[in-house]
C-alpha atoms as a PDB file:
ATOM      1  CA  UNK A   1     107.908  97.689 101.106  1.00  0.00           C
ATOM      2  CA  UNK A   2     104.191  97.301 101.178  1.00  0.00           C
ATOM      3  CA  UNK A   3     101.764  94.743 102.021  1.00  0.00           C
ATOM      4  CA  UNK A   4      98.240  94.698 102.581  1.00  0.00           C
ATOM      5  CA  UNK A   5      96.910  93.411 105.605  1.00  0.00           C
ATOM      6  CA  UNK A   6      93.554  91.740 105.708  1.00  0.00           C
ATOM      7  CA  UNK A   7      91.546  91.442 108.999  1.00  0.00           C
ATOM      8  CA  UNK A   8      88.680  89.114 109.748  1.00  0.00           C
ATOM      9  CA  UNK A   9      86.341  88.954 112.459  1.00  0.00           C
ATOM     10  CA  UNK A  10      86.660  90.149 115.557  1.00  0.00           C
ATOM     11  CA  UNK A  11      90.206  91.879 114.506  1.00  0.00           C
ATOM     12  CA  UNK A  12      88.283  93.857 112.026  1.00  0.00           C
ATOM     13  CA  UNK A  13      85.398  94.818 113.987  1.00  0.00           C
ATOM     14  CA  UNK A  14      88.034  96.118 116.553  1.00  0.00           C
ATOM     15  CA  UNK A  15      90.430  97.841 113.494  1.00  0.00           C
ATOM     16  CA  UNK A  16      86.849  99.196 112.164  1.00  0.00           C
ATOM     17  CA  UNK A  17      88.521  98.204 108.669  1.00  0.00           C
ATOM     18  CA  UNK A  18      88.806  95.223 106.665  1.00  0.00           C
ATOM     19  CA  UNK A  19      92.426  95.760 105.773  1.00  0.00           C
ATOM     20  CA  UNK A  20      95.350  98.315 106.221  1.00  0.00           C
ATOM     21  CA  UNK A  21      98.241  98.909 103.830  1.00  0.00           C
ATOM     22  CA  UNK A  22     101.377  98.488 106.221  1.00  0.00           C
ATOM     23  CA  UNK A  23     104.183 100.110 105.618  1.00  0.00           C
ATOM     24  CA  UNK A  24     107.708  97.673 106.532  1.00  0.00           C
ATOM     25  CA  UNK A  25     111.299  97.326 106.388  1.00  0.00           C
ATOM     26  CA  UNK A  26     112.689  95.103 103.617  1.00  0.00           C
ATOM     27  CA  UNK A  27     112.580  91.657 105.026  1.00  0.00           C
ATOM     28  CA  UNK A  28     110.156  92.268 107.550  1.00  0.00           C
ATOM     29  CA  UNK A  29     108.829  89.045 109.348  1.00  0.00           C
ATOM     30  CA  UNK A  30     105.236  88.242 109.928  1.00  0.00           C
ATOM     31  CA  UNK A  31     105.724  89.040 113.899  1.00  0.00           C
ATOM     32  CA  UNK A  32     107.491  92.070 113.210  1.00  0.00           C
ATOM     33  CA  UNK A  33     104.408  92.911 110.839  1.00  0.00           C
ATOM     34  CA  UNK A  34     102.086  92.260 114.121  1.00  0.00           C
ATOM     35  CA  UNK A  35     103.909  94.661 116.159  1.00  0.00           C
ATOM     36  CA  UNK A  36     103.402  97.037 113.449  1.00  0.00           C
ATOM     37  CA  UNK A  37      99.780  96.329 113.321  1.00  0.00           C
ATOM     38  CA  UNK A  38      99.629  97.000 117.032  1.00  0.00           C
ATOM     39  CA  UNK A  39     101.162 100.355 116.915  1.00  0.00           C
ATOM     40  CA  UNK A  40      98.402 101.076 114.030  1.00  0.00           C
ATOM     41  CA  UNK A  41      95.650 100.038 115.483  1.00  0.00           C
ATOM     42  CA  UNK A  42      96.184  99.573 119.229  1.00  0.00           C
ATOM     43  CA  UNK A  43      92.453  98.449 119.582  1.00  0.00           C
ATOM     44  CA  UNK A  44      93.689  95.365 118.152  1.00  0.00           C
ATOM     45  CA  UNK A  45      96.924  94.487 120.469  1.00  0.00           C
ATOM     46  CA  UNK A  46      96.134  92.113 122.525  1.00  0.00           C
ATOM     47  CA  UNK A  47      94.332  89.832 119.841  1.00  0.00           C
ATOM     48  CA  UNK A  48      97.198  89.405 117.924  1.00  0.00           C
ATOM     49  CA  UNK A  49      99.370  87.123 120.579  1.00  0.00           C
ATOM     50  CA  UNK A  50      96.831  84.346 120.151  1.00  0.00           C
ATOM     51  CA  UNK A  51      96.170  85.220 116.170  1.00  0.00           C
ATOM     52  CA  UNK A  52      96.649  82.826 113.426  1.00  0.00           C
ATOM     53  CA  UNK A  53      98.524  84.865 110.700  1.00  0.00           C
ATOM     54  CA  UNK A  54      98.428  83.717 106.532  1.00  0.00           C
ATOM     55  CA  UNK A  55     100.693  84.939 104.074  1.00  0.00           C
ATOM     56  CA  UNK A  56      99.264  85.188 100.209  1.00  0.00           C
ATOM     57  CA  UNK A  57      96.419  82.264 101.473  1.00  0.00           C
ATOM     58  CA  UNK A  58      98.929  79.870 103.168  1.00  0.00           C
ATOM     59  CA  UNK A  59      98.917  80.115 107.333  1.00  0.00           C
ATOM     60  CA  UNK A  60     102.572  81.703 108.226  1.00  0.00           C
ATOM     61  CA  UNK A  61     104.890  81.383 111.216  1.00  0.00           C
ATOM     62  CA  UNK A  62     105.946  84.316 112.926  1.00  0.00           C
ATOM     63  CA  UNK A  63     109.467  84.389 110.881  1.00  0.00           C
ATOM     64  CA  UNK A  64     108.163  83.713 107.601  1.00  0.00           C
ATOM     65  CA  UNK A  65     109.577  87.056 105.575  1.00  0.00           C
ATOM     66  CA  UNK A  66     107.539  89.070 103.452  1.00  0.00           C
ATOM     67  CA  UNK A  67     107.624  90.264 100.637  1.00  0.00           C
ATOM     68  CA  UNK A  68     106.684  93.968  98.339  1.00  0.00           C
ATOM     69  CA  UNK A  69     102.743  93.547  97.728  1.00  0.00           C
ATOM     70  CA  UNK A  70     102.423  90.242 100.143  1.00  0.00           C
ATOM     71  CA  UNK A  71      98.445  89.803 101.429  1.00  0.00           C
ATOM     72  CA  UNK A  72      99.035  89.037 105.276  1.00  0.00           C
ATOM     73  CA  UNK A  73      95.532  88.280 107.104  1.00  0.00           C
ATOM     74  CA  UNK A  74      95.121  87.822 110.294  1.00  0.00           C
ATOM     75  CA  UNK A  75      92.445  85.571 111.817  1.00  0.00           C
ATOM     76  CA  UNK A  76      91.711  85.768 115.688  1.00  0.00           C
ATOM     77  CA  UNK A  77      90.704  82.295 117.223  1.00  0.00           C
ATOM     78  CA  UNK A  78      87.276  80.751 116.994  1.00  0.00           C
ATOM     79  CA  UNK A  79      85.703  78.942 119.664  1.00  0.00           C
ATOM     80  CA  UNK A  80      82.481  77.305 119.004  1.00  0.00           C
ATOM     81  CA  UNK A  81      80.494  74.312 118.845  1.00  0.00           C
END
């Protein structure tokens, strides 16, 4: 299956892309989609531990399975005032 992952902020000026179509087993979890991610783009790793992830708009836990054509975006943390 397919799903398209969107990156915002510091993960995408890291990834130097906005998004990556990631390749995954069928019934592929949200973590094992990160791990994925990191062996893509290892500029990225260790953001991803303290990422928030969103599947199709709604924020995701790290077992929430995805689907064919999902939207998984993944937001680093903000800090801020």
């Amino acid at each position: 299956m397919t799903v398209t992952v969107r990156f915002f902020a510091l993960v995408r000026e890291r990834a130097g892309a906005a998004e990556l179509s990631l390749r995954l087993e069928p019934g592929a979890t949200v973590t094992a989609a990160a791990e994925a991610i990191a062996q893509a783009i290892p500029t990225v790793r260790d953001l991803l531990p303290r990422a928030a992830f969103a599947v199709n708009r709604s924020y995701a836990a790290g077992d929430t399975i995805l689907n064919d054509g999902d939207e998984l975006a993944v937001i680093p943390p903000v800090s801020g005032g």
